[in-house]
PDB file of N, CA and C in Angstrom:
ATOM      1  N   UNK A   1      36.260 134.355  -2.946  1.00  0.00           N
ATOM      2  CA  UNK A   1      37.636 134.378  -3.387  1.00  0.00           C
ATOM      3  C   UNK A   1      38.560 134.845  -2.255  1.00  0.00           C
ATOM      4  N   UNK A   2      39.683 134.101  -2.167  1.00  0.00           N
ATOM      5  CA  UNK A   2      40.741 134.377  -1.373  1.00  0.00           C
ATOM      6  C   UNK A   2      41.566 135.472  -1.624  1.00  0.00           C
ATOM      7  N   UNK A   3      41.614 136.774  -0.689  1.00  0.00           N
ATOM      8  CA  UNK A   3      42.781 137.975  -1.297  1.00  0.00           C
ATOM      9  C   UNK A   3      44.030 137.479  -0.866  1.00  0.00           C
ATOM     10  N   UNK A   4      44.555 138.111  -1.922  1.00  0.00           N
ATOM     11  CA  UNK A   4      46.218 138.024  -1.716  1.00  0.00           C
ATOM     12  C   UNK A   4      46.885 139.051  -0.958  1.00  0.00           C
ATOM     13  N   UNK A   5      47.040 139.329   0.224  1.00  0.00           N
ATOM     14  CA  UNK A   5      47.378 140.247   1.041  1.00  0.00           C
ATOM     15  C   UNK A   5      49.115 140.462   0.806  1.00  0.00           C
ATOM     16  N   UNK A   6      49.742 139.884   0.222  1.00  0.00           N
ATOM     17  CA  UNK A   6      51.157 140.079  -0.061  1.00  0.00           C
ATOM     18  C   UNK A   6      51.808 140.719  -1.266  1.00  0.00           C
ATOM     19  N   UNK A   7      51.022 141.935  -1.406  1.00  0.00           N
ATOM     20  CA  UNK A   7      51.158 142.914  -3.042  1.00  0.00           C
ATOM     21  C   UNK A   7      52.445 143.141  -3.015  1.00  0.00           C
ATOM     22  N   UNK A   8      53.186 142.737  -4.026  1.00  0.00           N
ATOM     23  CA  UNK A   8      54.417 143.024  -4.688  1.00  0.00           C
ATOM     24  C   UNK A   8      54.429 144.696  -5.008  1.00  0.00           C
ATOM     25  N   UNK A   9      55.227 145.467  -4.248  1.00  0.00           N
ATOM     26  CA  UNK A   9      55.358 146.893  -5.081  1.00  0.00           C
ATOM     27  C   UNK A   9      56.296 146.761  -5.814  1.00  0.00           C
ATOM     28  N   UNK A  10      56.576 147.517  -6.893  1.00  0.00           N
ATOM     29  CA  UNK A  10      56.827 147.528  -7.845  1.00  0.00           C
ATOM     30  C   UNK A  10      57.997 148.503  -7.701  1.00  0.00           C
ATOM     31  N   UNK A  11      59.587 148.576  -7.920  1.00  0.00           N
ATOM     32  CA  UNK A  11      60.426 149.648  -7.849  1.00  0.00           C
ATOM     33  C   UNK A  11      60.367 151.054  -8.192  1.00  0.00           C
ATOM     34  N   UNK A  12      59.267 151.121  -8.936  1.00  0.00           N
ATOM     35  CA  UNK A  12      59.073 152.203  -9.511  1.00  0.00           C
ATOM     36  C   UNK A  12      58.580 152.992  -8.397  1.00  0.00           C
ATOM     37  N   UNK A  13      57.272 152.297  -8.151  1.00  0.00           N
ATOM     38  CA  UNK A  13      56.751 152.974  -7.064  1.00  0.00           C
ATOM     39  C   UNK A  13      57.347 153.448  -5.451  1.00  0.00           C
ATOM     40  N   UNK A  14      58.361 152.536  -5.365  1.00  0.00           N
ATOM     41  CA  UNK A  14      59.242 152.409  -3.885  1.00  0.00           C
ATOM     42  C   UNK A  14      59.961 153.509  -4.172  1.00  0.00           C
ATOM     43  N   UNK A  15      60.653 154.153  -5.354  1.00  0.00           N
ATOM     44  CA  UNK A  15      61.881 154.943  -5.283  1.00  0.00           C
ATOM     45  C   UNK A  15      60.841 156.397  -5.734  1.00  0.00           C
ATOM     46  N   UNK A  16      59.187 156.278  -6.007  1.00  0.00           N
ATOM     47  CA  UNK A  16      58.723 157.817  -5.780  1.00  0.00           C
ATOM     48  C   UNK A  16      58.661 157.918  -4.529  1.00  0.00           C
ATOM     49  N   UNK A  17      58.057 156.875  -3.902  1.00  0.00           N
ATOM     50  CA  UNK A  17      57.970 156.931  -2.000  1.00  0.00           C
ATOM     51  C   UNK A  17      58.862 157.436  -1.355  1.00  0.00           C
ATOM     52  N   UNK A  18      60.153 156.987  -1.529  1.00  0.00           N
ATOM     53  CA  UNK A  18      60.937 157.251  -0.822  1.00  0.00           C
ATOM     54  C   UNK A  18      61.418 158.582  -1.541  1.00  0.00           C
ATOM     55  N   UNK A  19      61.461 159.117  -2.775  1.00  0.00           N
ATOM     56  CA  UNK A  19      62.107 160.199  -2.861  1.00  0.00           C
ATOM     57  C   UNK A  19      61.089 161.828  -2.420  1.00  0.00           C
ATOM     58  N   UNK A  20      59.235 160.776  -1.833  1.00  0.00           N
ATOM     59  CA  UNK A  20      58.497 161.691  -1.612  1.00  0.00           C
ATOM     60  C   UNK A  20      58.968 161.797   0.216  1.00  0.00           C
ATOM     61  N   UNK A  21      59.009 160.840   0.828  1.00  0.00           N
ATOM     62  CA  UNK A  21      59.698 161.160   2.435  1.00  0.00           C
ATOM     63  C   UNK A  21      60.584 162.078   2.254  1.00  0.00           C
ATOM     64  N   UNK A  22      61.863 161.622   1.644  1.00  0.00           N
ATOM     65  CA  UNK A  22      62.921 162.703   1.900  1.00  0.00           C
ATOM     66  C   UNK A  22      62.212 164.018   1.306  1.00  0.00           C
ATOM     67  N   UNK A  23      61.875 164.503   0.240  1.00  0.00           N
ATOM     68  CA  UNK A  23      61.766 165.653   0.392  1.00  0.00           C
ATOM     69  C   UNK A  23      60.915 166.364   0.843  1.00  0.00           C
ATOM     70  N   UNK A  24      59.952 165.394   2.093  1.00  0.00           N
ATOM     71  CA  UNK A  24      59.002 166.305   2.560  1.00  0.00           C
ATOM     72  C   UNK A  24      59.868 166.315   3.748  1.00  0.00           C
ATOM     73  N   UNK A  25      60.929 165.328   4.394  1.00  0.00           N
ATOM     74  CA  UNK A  25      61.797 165.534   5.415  1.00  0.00           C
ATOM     75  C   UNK A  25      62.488 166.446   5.372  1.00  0.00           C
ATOM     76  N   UNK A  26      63.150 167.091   4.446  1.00  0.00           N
ATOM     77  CA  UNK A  26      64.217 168.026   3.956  1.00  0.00           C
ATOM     78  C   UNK A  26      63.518 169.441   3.580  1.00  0.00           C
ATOM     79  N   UNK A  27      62.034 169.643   3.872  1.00  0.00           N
ATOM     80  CA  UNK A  27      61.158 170.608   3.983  1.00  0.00           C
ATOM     81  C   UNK A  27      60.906 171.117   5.306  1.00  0.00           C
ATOM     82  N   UNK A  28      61.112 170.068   6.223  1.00  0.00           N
ATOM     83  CA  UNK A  28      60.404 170.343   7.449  1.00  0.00           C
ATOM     84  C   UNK A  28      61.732 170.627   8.685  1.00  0.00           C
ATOM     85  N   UNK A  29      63.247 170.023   7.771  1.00  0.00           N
ATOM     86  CA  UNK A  29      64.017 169.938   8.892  1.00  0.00           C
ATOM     87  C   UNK A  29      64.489 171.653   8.130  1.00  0.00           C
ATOM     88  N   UNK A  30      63.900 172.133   6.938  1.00  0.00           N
ATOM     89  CA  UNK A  30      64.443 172.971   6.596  1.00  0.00           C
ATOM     90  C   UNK A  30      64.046 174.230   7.203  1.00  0.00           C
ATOM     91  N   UNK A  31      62.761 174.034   7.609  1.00  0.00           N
ATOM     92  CA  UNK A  31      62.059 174.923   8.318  1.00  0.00           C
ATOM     93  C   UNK A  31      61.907 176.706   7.900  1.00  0.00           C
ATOM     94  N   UNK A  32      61.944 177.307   8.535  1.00  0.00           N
ATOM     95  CA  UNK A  32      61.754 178.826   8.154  1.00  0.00           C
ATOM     96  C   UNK A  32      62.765 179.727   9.232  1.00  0.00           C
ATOM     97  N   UNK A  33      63.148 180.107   8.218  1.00  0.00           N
ATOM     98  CA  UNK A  33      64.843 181.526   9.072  1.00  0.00           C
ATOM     99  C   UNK A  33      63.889 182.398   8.919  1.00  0.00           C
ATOM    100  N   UNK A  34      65.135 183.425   9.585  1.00  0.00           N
ATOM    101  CA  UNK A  34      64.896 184.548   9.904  1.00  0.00           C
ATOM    102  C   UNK A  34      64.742 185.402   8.896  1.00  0.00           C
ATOM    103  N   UNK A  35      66.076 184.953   7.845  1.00  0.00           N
ATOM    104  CA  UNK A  35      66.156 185.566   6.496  1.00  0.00           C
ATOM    105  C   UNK A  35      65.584 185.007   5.090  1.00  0.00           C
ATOM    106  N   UNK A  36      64.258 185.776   5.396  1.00  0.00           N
ATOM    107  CA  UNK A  36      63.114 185.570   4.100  1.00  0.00           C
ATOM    108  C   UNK A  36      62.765 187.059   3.783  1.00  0.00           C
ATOM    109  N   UNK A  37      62.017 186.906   3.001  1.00  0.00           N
ATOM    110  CA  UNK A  37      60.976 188.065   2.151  1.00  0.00           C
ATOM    111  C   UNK A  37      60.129 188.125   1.874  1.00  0.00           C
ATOM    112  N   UNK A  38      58.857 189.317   1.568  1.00  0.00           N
ATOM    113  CA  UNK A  38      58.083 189.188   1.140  1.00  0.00           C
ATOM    114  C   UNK A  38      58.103 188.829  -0.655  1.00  0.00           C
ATOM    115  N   UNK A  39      58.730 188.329  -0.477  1.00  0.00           N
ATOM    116  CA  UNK A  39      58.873 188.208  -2.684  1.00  0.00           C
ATOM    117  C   UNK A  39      59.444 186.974  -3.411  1.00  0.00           C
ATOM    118  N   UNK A  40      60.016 186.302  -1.131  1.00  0.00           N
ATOM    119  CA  UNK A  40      60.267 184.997  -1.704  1.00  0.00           C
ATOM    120  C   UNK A  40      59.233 183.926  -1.482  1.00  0.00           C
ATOM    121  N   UNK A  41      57.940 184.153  -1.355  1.00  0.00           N
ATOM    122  CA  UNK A  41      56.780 183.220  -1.627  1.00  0.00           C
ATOM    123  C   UNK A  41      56.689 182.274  -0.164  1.00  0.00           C
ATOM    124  N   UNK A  42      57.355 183.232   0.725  1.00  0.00           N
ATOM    125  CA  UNK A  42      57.021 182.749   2.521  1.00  0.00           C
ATOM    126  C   UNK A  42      56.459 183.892   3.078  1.00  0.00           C
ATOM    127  N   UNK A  43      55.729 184.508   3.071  1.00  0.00           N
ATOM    128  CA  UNK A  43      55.575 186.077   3.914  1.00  0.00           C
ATOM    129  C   UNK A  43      54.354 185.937   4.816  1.00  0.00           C
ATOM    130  N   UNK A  44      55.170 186.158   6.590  1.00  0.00           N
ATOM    131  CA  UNK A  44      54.008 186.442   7.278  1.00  0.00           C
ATOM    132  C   UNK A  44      53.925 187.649   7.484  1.00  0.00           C
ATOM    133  N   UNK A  45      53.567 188.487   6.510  1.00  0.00           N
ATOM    134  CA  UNK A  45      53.287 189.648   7.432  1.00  0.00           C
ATOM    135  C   UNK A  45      54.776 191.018   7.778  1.00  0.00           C
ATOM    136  N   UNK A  46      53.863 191.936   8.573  1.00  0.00           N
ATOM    137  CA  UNK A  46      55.034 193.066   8.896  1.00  0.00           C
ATOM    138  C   UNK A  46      55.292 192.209  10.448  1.00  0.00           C
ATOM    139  N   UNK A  47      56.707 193.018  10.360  1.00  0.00           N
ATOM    140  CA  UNK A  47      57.090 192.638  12.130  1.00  0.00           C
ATOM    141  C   UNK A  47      56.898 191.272  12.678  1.00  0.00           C
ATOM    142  N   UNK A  48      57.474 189.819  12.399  1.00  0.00           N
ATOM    143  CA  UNK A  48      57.807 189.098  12.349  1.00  0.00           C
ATOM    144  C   UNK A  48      58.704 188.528  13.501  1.00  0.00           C
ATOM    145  N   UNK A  49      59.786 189.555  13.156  1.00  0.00           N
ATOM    146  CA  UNK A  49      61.265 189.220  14.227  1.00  0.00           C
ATOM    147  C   UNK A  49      61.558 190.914  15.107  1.00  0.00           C
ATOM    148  N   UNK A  50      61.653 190.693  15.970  1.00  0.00           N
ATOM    149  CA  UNK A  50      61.834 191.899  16.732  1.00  0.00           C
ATOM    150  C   UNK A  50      63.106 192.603  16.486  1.00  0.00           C
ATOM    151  N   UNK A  51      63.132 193.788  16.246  1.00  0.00           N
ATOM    152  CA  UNK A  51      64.236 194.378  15.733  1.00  0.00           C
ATOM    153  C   UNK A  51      65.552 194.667  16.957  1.00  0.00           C
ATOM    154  N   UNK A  52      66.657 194.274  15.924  1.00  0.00           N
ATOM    155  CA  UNK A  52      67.498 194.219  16.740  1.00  0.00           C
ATOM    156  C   UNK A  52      68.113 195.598  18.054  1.00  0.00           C
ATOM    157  N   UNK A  53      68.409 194.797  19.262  1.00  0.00           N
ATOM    158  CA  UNK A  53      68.440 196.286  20.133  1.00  0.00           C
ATOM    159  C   UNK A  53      67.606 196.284  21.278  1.00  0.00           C
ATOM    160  N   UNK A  54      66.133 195.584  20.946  1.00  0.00           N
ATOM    161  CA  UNK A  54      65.016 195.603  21.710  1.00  0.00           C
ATOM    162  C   UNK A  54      65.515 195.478  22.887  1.00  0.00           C
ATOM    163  N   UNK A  55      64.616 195.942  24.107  1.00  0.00           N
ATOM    164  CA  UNK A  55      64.554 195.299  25.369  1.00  0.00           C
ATOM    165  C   UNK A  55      63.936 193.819  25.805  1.00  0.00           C
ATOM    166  N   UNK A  56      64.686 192.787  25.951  1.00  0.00           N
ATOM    167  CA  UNK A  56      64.360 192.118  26.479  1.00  0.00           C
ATOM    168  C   UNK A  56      63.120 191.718  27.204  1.00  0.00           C
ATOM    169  N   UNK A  57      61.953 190.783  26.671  1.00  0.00           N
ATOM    170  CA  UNK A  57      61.177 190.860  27.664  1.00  0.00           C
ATOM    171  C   UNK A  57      60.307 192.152  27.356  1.00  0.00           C
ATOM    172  N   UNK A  58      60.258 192.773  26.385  1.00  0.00           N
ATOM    173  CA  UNK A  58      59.289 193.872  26.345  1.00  0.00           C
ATOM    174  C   UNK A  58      58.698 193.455  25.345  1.00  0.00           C
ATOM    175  N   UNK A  59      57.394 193.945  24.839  1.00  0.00           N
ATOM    176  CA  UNK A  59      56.563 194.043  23.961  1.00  0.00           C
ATOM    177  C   UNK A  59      57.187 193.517  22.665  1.00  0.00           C
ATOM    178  N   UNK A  60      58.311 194.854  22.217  1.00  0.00           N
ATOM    179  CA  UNK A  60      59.133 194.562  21.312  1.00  0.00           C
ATOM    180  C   UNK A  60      59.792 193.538  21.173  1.00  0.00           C
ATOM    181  N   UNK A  61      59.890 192.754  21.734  1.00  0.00           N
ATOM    182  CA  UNK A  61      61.099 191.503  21.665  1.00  0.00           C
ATOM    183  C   UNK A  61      59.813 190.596  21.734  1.00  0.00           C
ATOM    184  N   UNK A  62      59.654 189.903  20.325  1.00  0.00           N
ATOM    185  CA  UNK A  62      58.353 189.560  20.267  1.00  0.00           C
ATOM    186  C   UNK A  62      58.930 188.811  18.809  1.00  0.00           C
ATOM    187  N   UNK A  63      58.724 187.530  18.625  1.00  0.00           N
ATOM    188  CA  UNK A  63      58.719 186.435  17.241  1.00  0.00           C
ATOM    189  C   UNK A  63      57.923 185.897  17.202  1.00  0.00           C
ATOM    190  N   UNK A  64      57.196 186.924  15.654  1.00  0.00           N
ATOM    191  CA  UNK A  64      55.790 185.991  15.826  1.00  0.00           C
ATOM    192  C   UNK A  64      55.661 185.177  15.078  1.00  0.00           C
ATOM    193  N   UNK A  65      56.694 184.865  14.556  1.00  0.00           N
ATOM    194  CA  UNK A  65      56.768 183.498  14.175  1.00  0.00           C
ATOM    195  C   UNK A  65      56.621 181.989  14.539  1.00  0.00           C
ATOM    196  N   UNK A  66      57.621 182.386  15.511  1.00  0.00           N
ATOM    197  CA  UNK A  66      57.673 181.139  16.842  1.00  0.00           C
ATOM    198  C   UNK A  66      56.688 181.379  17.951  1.00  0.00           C
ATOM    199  N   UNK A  67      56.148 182.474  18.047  1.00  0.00           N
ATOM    200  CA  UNK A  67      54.582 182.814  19.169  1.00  0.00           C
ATOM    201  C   UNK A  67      55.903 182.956  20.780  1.00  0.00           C
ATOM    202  N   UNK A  68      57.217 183.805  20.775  1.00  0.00           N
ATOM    203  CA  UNK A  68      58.018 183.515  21.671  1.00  0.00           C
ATOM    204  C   UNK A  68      58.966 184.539  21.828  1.00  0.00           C
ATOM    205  N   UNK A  69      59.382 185.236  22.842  1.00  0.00           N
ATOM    206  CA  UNK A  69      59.744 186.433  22.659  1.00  0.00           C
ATOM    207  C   UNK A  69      61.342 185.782  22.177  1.00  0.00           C
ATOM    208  N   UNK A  70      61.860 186.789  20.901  1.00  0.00           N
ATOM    209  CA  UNK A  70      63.026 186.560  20.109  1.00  0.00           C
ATOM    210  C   UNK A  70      63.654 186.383  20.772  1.00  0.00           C
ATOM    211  N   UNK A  71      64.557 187.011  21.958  1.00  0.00           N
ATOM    212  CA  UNK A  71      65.507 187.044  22.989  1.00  0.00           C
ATOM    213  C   UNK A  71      65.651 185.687  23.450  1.00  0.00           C
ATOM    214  N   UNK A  72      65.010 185.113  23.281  1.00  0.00           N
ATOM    215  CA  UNK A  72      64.741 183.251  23.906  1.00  0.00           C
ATOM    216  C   UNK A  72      64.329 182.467  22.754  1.00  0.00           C
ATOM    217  N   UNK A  73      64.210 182.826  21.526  1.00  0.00           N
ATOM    218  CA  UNK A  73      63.956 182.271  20.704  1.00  0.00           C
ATOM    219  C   UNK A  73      65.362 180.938  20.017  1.00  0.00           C
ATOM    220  N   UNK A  74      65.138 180.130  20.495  1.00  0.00           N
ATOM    221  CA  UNK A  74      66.304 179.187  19.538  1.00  0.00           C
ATOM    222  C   UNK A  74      66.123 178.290  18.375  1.00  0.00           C
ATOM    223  N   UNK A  75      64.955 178.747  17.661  1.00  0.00           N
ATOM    224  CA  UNK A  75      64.501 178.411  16.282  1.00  0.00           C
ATOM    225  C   UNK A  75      65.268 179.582  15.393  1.00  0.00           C
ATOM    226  N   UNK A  76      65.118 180.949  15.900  1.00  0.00           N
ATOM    227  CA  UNK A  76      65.928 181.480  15.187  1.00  0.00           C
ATOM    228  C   UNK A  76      67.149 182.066  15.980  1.00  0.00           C
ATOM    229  N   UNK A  77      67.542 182.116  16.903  1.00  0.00           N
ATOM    230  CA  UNK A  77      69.048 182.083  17.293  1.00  0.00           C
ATOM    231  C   UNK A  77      69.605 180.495  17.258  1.00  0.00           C
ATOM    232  N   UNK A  78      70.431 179.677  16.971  1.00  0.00           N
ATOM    233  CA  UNK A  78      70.305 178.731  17.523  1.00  0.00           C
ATOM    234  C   UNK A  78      71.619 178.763  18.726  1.00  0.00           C
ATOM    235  N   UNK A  79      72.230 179.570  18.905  1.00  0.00           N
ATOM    236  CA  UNK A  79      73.524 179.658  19.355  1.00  0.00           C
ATOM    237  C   UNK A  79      72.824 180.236  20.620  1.00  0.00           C
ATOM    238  N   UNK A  80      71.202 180.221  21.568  1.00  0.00           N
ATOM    239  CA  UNK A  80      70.537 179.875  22.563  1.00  0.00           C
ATOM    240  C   UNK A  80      70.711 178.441  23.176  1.00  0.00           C
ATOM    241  N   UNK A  81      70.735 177.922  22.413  1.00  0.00           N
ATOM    242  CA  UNK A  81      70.601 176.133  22.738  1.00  0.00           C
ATOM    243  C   UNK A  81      70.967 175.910  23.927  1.00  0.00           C
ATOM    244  N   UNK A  82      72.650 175.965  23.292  1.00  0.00           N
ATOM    245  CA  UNK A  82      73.628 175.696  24.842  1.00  0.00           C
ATOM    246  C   UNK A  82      73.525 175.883  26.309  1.00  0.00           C
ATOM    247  N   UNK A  83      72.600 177.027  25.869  1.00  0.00           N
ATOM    248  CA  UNK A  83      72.558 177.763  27.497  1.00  0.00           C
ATOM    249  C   UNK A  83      71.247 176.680  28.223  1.00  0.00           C
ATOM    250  N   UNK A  84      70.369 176.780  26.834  1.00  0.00           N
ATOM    251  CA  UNK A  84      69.226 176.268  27.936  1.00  0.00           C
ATOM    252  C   UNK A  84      69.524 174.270  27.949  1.00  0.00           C
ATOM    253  N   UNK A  85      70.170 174.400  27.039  1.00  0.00           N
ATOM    254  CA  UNK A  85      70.480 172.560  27.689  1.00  0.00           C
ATOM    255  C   UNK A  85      71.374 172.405  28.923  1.00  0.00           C
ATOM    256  N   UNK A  86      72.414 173.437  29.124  1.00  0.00           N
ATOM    257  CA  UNK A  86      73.195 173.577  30.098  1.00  0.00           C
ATOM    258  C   UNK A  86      72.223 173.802  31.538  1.00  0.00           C
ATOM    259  N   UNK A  87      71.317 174.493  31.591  1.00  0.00           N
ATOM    260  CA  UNK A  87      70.761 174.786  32.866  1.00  0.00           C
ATOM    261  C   UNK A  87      69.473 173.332  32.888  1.00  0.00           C
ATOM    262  N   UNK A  88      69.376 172.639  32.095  1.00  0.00           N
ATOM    263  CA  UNK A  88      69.007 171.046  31.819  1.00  0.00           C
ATOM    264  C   UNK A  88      67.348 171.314  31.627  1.00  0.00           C
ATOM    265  N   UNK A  89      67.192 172.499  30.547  1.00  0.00           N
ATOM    266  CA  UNK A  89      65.893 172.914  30.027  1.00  0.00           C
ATOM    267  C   UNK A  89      65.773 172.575  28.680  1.00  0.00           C
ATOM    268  N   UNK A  90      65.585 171.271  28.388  1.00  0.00           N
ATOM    269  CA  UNK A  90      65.587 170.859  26.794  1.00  0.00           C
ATOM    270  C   UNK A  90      64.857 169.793  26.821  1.00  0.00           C
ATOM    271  N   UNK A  91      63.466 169.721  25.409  1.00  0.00           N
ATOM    272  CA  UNK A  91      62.690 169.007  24.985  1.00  0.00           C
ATOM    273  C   UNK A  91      63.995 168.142  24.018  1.00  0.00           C
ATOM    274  N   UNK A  92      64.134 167.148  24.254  1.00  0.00           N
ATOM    275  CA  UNK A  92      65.150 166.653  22.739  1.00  0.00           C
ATOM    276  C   UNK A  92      63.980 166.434  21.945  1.00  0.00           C
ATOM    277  N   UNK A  93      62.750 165.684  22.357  1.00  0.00           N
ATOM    278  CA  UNK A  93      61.935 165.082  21.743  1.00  0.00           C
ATOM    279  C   UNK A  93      61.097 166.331  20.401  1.00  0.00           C
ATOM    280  N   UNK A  94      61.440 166.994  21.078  1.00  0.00           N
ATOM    281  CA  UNK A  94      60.745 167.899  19.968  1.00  0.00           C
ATOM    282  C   UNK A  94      61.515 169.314  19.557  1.00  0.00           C
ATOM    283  N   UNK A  95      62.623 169.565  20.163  1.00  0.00           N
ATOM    284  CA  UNK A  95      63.894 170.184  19.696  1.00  0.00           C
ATOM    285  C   UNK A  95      63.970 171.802  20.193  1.00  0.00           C
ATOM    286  N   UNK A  96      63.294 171.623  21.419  1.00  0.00           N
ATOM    287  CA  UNK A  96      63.603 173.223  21.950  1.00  0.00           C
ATOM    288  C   UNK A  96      63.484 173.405  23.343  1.00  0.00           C
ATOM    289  N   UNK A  97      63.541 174.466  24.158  1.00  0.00           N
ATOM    290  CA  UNK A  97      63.695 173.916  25.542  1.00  0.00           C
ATOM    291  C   UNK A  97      61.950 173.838  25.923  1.00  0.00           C
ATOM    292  N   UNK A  98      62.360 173.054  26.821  1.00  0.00           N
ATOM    293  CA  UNK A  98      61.316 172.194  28.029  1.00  0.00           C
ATOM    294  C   UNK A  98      59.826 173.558  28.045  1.00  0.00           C
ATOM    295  N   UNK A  99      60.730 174.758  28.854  1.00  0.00           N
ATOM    296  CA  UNK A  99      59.822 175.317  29.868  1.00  0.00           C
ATOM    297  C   UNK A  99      59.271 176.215  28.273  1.00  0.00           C
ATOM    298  N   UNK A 100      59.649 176.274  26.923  1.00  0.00           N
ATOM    299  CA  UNK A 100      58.656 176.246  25.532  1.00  0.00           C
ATOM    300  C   UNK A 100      57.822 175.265  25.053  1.00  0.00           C
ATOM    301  N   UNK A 101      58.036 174.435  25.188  1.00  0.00           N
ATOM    302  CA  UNK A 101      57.701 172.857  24.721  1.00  0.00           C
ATOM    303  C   UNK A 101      56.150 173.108  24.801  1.00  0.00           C
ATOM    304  N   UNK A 102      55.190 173.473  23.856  1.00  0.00           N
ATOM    305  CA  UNK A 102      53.539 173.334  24.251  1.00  0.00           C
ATOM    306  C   UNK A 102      53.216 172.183  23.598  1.00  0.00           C
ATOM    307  N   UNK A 103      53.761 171.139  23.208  1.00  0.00           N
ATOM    308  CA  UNK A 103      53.929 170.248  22.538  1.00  0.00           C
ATOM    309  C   UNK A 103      53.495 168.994  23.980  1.00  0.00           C
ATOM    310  N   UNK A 104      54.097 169.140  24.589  1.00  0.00           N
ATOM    311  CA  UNK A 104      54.991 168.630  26.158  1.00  0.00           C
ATOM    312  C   UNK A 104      53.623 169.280  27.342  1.00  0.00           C
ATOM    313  N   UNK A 105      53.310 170.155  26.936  1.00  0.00           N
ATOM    314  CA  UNK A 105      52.643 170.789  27.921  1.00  0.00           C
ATOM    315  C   UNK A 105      51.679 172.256  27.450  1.00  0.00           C
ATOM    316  N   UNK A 106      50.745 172.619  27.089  1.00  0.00           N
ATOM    317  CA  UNK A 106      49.634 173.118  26.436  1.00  0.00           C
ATOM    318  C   UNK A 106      49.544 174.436  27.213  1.00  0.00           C
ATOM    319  N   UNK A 107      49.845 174.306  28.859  1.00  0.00           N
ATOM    320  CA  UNK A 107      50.071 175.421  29.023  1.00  0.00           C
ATOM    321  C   UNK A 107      51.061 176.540  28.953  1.00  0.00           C
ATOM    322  N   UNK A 108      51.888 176.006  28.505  1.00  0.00           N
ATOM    323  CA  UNK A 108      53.272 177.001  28.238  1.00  0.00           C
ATOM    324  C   UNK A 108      53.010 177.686  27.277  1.00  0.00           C
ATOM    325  N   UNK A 109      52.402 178.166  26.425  1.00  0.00           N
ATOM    326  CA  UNK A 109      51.877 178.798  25.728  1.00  0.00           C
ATOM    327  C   UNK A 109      52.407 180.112  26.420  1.00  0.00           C
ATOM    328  N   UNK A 110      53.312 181.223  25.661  1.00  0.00           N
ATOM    329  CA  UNK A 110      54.016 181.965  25.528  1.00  0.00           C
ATOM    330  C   UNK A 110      52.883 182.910  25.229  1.00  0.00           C
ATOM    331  N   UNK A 111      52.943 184.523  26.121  1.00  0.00           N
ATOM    332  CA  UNK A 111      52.264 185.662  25.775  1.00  0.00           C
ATOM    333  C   UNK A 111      52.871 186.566  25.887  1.00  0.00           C
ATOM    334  N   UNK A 112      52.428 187.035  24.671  1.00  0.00           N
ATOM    335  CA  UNK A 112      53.223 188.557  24.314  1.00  0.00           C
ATOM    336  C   UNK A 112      52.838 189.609  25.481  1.00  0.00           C
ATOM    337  N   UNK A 113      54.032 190.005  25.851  1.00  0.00           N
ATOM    338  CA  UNK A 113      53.984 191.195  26.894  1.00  0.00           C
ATOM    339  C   UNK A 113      53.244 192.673  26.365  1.00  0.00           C
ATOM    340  N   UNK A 114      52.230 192.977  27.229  1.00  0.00           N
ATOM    341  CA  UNK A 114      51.400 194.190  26.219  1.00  0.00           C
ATOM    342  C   UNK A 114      51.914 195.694  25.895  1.00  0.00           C
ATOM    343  N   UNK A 115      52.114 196.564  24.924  1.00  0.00           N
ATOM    344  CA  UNK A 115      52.815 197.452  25.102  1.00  0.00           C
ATOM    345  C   UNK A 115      53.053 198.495  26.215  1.00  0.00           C
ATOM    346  N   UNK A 116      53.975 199.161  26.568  1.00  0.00           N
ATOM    347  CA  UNK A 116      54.328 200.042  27.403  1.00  0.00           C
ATOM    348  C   UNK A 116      54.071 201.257  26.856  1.00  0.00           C
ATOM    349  N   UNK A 117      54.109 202.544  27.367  1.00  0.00           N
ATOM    350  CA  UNK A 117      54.166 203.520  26.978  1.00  0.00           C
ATOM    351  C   UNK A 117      55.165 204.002  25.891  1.00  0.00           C
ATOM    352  N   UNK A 118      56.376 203.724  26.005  1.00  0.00           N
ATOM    353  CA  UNK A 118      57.401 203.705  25.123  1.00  0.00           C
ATOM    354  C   UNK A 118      57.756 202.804  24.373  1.00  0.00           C
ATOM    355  N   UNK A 119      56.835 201.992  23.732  1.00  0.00           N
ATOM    356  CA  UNK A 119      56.698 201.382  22.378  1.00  0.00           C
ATOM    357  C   UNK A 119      55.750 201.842  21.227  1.00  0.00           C
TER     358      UNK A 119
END
């Protein structure tokens, strides 16, 4: 027997499809802030986002969310961007700068600076 390779979908089925893209699109562009909780059914954990104040570049200035020290973080600052597209350090392809990008490059892989005495 000959298959019929030209299956008619059915509207029904086209408008769950498509209303299953968008809202897995509108999940992912929604991503995860800064401002969550443990109670709103996202929780990683203590110490997350480095508290505001930190030193730069120290231990403390540490998002372990993004695996990236906060201070450079533009997943959750986004008002970083500018600077690093301006100095012409930007992945567009994957939406953050270049010299982060492990996406782009496997070794950029970001390490937490180990504590100091005064942390």
């Amino acid at each position: 027997p000959v298959l019929n390779s030209k299956r008619k979908e059915s509207p029904m089925n086209l408008t769950r499809l498509s209303l299953s893209v968008l809202l897995a699109a509108a999940l992912v562009l929604a991503g995860c802030s800064k401002e969550h909780s443990a109670t709103d059914g996202h929780d990683h954990g203590d110490a997350i986002h480095a508290e505001p104040g930190v030193t730069p570049g120290s231990h403390a200035d540490w998002c372990a969310e993004h695996e990236i020290a906060e201070s450079k973080c533009t997943r959750c600052d986004p008002s970083l961007v500018a600077a690093f597209k301006a100095t012409h350090d930007w992945c567009a392809e994957h939406g953050l700068p270049e010299s982060h990008c492990v996406q782009c490059d496997p070794r950029r892989k970001s390490v937490r600076p180990p504590k100091s005495g005064g942390e």
